[in-house]
Protein backbone atom coordinates (compact mmCIF):
# COMPACT_ATOMS: atom_id res chain seq x y z
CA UNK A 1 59.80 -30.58 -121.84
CA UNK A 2 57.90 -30.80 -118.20
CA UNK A 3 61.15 -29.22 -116.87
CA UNK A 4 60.90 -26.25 -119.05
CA UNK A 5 57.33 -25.77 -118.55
CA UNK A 6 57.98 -25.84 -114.90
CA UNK A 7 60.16 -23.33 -115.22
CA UNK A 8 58.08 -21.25 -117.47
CA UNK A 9 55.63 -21.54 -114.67
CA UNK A 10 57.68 -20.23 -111.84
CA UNK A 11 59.13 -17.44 -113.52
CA UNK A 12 55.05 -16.66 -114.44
CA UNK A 13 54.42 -16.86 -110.73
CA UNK A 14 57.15 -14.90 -109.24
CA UNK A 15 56.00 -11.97 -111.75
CA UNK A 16 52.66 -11.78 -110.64
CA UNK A 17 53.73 -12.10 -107.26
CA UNK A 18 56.58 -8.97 -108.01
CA UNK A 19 53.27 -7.03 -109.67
CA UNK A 20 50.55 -7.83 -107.00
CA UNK A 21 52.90 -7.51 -103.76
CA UNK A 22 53.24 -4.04 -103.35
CA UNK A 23 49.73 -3.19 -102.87
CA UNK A 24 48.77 -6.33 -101.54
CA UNK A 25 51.28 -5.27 -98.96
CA UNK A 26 49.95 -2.11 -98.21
CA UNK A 27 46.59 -2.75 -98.00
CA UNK A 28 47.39 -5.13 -95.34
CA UNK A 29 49.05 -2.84 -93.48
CA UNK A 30 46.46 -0.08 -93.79
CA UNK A 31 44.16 -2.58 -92.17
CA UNK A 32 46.25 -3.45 -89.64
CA UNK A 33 46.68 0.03 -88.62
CA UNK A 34 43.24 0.77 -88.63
CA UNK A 35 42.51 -1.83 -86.70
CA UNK A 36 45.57 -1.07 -83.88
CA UNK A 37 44.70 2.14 -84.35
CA UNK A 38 41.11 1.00 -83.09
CA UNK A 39 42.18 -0.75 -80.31
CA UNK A 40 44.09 2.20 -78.94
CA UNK A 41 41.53 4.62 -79.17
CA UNK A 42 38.76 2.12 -77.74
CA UNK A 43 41.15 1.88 -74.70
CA UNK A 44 42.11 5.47 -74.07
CA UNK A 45 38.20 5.68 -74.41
CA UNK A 46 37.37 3.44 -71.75
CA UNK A 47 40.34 4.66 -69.56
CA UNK A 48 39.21 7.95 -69.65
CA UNK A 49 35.80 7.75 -69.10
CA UNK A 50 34.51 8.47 -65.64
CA UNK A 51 32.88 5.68 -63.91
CA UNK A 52 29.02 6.20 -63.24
CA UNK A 53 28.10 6.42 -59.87
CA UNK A 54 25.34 4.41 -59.12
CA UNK A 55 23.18 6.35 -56.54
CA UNK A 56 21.53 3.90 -54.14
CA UNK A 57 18.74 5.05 -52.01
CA UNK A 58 18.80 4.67 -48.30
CA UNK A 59 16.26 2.85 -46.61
CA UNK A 60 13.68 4.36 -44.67
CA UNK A 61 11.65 3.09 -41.91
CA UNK A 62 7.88 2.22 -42.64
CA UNK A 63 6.17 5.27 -41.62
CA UNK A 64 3.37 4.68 -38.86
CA UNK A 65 0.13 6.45 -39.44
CA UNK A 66 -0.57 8.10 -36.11
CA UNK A 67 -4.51 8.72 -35.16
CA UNK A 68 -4.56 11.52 -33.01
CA UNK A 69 -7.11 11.34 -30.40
CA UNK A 70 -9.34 13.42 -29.39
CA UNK A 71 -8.07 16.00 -26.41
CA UNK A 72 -11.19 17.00 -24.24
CA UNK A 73 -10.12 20.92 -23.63
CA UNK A 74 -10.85 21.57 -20.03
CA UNK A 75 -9.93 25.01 -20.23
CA UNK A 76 -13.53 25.67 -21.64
CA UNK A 77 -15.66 27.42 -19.35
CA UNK A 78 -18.99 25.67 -18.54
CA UNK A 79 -22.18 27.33 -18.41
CA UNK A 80 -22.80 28.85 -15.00
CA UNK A 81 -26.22 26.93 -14.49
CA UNK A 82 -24.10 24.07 -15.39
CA UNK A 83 -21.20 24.68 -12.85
CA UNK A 84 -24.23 25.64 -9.90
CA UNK A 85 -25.81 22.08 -10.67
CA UNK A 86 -22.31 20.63 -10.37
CA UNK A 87 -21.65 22.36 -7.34
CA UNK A 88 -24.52 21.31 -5.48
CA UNK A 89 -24.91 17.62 -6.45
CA UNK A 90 -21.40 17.01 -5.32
CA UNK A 91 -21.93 15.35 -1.94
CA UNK A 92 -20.66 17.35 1.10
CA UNK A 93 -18.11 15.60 3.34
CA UNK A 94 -17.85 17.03 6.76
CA UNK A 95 -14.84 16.70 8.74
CA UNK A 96 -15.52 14.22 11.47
CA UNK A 97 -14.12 14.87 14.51
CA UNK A 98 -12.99 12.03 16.55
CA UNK A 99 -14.55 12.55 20.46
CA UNK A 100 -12.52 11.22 22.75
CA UNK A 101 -13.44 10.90 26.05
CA UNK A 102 -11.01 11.02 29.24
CA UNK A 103 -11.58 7.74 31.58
CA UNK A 104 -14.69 7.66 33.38
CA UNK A 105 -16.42 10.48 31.33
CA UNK A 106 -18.58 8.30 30.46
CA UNK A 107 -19.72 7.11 33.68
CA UNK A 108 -19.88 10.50 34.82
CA UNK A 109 -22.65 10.80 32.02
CA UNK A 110 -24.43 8.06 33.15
CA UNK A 111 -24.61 9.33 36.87
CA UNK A 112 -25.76 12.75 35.79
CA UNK A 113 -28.81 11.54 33.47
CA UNK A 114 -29.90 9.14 36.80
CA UNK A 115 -29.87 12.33 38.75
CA UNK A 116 -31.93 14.41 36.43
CA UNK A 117 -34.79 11.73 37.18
CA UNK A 118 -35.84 12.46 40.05
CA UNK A 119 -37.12 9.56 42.57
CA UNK A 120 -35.30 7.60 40.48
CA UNK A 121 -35.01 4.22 42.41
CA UNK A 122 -33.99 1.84 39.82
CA UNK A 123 -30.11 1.01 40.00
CA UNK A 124 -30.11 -2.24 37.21
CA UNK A 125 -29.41 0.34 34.60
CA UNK A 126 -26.40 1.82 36.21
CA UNK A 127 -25.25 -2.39 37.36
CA UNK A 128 -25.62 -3.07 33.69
CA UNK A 129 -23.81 -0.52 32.49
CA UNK A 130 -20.87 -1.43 35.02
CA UNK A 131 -20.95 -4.70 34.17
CA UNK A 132 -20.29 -3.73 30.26
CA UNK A 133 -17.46 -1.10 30.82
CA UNK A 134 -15.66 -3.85 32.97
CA UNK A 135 -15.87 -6.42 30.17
CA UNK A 136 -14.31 -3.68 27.57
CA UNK A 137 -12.14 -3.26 30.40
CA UNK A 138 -13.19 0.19 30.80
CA UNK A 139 -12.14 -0.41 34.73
CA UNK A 140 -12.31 3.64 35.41
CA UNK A 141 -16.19 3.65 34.08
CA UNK A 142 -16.84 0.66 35.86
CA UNK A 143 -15.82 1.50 39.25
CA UNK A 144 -17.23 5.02 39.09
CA UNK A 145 -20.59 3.29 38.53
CA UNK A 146 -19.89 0.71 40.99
CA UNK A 147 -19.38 2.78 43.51
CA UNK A 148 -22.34 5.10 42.69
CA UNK A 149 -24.58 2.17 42.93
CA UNK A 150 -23.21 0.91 46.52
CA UNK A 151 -23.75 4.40 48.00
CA UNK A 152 -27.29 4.03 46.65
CA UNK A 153 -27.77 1.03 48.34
CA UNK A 154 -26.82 -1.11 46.08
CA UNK A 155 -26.16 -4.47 47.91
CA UNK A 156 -24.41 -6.20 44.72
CA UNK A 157 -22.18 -3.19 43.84
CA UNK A 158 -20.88 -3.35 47.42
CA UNK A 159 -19.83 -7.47 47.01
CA UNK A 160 -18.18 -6.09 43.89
CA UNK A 161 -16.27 -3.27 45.24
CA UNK A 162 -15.54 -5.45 48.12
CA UNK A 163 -13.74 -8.33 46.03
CA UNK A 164 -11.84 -5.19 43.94
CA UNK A 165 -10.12 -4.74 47.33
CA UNK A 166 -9.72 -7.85 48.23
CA UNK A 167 -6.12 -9.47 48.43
CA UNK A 168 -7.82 -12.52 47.54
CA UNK A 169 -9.61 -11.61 44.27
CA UNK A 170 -7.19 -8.33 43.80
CA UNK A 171 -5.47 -7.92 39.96
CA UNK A 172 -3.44 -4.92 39.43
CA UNK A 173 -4.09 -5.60 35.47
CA UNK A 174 -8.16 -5.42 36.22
CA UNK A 175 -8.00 -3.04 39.00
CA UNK A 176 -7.99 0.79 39.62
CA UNK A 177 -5.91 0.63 42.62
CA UNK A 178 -2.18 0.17 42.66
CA UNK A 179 -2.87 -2.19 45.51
CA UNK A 180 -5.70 -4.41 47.57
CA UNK A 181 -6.74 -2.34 50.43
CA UNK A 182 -8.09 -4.59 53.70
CA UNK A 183 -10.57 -1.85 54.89
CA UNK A 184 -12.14 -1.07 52.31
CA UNK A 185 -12.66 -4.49 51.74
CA UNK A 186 -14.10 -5.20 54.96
CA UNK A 187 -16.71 -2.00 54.49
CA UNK A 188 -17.96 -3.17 51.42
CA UNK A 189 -18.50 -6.54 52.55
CA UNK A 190 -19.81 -5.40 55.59
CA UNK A 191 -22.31 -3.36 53.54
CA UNK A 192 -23.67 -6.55 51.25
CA UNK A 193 -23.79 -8.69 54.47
CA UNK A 194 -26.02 -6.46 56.05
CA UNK A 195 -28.21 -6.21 53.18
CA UNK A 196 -28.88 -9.73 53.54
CA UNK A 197 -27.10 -11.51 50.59
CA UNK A 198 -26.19 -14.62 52.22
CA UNK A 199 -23.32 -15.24 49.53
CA UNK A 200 -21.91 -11.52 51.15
CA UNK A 201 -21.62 -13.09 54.65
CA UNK A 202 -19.71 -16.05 53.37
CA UNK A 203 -17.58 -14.05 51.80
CA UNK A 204 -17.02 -11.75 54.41
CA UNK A 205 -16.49 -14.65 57.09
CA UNK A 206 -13.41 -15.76 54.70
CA UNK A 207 -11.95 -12.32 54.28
CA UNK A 208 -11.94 -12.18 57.96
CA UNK A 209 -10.11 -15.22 58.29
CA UNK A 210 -7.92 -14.03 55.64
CA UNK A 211 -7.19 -10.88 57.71
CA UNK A 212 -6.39 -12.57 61.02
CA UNK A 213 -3.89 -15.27 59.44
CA UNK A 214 -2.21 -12.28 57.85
CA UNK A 215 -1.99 -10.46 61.29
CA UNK A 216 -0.46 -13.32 62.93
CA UNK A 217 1.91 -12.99 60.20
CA UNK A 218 3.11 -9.78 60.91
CA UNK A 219 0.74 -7.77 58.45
CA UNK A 220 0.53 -4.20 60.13
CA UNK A 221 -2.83 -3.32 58.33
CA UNK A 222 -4.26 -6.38 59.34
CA UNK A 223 -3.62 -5.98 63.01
CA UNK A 224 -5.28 -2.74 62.64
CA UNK A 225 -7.75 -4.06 61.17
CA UNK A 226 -8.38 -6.97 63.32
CA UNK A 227 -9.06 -5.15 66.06
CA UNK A 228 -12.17 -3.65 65.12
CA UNK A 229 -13.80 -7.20 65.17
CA UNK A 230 -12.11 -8.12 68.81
């Protein structure tokens, strides 16, 4: 009995299934092609499609805001009255000419002004100023007045003049002569002697002693000059 219901069953089964299987069948396979048929056209779509170009912007440097100053325009003519007052409050600089003076122009100054006074007696002016041109070593100046002085009677010029010539006190550095010269020596020393200076006559007694040892020695000035004194 369970046997032939089971095979009642079956037989029921397998007839629905042979009913139902056809369009089950197909509607699966209408699916399925809708849904490949999906899929291919999603990825044609996507392959086909151009890609978007995504623009990015360049950078740019922070722009500097740039005060412009003002520009004073010089090529704006001033008022006249303005320009005159201008013109005369700048100071005034005069080219300054440089004097120079040749050696013992100076001295020659000196000598003239002492002749313009007339009766002019006083020589410590002139001695001064000898004194100070011979410690700037201004020896041109110096001997001009020097020697000025001596033929005015001056009896300290003369010692000075004197020792200038002297080999004894003679510097070719401090000097105006290339060389000492023994008679001029002995006439400026004789001068200050006689004007009563004893320090003169000592000095003169050793310059003749000088002169004398430097005759025995050959000296041919010397002899000449020693024989003035013989």
């Amino acid at each position: 009995m369970n046997r032939v219901n089971n095979d009642l069953q079956s037989d029921l089964l397998r007839e629905v299934a042979s009913k139902k299987s056809p369009n089950t069948r197909s509607k699966i396979t209408i699916i399925v092609m809708l849904i490949l048929a999906g899929i291919v056209s999603f990825y044609l779509l996507s392959k086909n499609r151009p890609a978007s170009i995504v623009s990015i912007p360049k950078a740019t440097a922070p722009t500097t805001k740039v005060i412009a100053e003002p520009v004073s325009d010089t090529s704006i003519a001033k008022p006249a009255s303005t320009a005159k007052s201008l013109k005369s409050a700048a100071p005034k600089n005069k080219p300054t000419t440089k004097i120079t003076r040749a050696p013992g122009d100076s001295a020659r100054a000196i000598i003239a002004k002492f002749k313009e006074r007339k009766g002019a007696a006083n020589l410590q002016p002139l001695l001064k100023s000898a004194n100070e041109f011979n410690t700037k070593a201004r020896y041109a100046d110096a001997y001009l007045l020097y020697f000025f002085a001596a033929k005015q009677g001056s009896n300290t010029a003369a010692q000075v003049l004197a020792k200038m010539h002297d080999p004894a006190y003679y510097s070719k550095q401090t000097s105006m002569m290339d060389q000492p010269d023994l008679v001029q020596a002995y006439k400026w020393y004789q001068q200050a002697a006689k004007g009563g200076q004893a320090a003169a006559q000592k000095d003169l007694d050793i310059f003749r002693a000088q002169v004398e040892q430097m005759a025995a020695s050959g000296h041919t000035e010397a002899k000449q000059l020693s024989l003035q004194w013989q």
